[in-house]
C-alpha atoms as a PDB file:
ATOM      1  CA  UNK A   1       0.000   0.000   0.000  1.00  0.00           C
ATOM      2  CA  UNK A   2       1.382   3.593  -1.226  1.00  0.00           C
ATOM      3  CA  UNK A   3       1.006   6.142   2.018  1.00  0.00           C
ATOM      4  CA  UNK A   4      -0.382   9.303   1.346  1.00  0.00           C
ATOM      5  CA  UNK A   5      -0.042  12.898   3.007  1.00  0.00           C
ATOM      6  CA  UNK A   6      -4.063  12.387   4.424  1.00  0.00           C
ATOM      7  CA  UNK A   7      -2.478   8.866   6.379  1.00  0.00           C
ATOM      8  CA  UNK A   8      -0.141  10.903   7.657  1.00  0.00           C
ATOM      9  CA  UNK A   9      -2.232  13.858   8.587  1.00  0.00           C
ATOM     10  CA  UNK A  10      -4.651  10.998  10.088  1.00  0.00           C
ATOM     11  CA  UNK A  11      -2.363   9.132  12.060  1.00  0.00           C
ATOM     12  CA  UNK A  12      -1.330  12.340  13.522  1.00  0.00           C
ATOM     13  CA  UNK A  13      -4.289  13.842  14.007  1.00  0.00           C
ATOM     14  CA  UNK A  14      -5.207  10.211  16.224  1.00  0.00           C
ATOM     15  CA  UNK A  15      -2.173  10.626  18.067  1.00  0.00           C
ATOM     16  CA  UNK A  16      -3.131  14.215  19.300  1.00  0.00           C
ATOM     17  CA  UNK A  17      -6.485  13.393  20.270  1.00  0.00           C
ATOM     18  CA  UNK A  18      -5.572  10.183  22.299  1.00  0.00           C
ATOM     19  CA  UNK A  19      -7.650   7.669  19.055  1.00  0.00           C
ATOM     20  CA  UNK A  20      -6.526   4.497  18.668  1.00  0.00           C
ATOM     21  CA  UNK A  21      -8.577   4.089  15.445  1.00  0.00           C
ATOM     22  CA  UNK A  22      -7.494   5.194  12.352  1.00  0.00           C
ATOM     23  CA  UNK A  23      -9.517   5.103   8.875  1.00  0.00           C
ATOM     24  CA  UNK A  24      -6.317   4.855   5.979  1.00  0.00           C
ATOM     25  CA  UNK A  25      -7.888   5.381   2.571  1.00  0.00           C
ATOM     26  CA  UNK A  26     -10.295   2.386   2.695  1.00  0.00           C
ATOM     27  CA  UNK A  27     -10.175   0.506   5.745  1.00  0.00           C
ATOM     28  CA  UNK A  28      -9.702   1.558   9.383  1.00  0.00           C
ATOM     29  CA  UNK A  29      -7.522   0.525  11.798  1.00  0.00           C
ATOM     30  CA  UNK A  30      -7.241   0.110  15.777  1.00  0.00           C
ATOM     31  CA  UNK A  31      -3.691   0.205  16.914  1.00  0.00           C
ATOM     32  CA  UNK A  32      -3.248  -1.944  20.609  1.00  0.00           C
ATOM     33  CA  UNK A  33      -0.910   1.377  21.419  1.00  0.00           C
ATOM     34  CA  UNK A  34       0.250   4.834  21.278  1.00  0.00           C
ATOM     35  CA  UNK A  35       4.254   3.617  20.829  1.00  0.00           C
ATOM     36  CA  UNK A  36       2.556   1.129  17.828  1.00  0.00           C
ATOM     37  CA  UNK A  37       1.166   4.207  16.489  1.00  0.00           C
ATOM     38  CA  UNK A  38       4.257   6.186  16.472  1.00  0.00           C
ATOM     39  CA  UNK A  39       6.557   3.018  14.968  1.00  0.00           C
ATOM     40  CA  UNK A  40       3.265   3.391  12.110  1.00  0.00           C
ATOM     41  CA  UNK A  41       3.686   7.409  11.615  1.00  0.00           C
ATOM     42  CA  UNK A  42       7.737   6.811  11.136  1.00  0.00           C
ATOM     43  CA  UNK A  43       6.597   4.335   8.304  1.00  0.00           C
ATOM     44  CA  UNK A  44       4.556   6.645   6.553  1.00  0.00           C
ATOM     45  CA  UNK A  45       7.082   9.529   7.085  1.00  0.00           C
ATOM     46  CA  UNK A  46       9.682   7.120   5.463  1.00  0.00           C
ATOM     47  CA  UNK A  47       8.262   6.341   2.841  1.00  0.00           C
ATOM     48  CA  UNK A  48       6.490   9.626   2.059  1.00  0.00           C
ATOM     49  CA  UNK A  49      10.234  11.089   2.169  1.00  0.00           C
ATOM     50  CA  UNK A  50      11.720   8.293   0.739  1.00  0.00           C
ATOM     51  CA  UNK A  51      13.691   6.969   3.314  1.00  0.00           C
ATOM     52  CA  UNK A  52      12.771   3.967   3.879  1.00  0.00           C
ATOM     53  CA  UNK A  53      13.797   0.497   2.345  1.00  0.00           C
ATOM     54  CA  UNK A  54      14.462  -0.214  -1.232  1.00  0.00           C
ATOM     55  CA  UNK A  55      11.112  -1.757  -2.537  1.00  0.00           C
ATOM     56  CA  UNK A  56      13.462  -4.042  -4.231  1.00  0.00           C
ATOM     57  CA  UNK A  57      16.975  -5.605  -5.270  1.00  0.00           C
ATOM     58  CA  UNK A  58      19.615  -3.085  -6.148  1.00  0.00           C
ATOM     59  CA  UNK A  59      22.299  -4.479  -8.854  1.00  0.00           C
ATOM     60  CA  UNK A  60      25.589  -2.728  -9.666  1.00  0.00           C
ATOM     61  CA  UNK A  61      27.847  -3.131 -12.491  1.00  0.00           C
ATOM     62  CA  UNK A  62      31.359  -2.527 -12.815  1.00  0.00           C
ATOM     63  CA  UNK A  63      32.957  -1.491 -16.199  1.00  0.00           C
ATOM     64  CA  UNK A  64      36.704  -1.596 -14.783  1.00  0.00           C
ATOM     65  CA  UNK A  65      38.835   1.156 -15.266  1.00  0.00           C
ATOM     66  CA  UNK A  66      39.736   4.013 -12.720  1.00  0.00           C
END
């Protein structure tokens, strides 16, 4: 699932007002925790930023030379 700026803005907006239920673009969500929620709104950050892992493998090639 792609994060958007509104999942951030909801996840934060949650957080502020003490919610443990968040609705992400079509489907909601009820986090056990506030720490759960914050591990959640570094995700989003990440990836929104583009930070976070490599979606997938990474190859290099050497041409020798200096």
């Amino acid at each position: 699932m792609a994060f958007t700026q509104a999942d951030l803005d909801a996840i934060n907006n949650a957080i502020a007002t003490g919610a443990k239920k968040v609705r992400f673009q079509t489907h909601e969500v009820e986090y056990p925790s506030v720490n759960e929620m914050l591990k959640v709104r570094q995700l989003i950050k990440d990836e929104l930023e583009g930070t976070g892992e490599p979606d997938g493998a990474m190859f290099a090639e050497y041409r020798g030379g200096y």
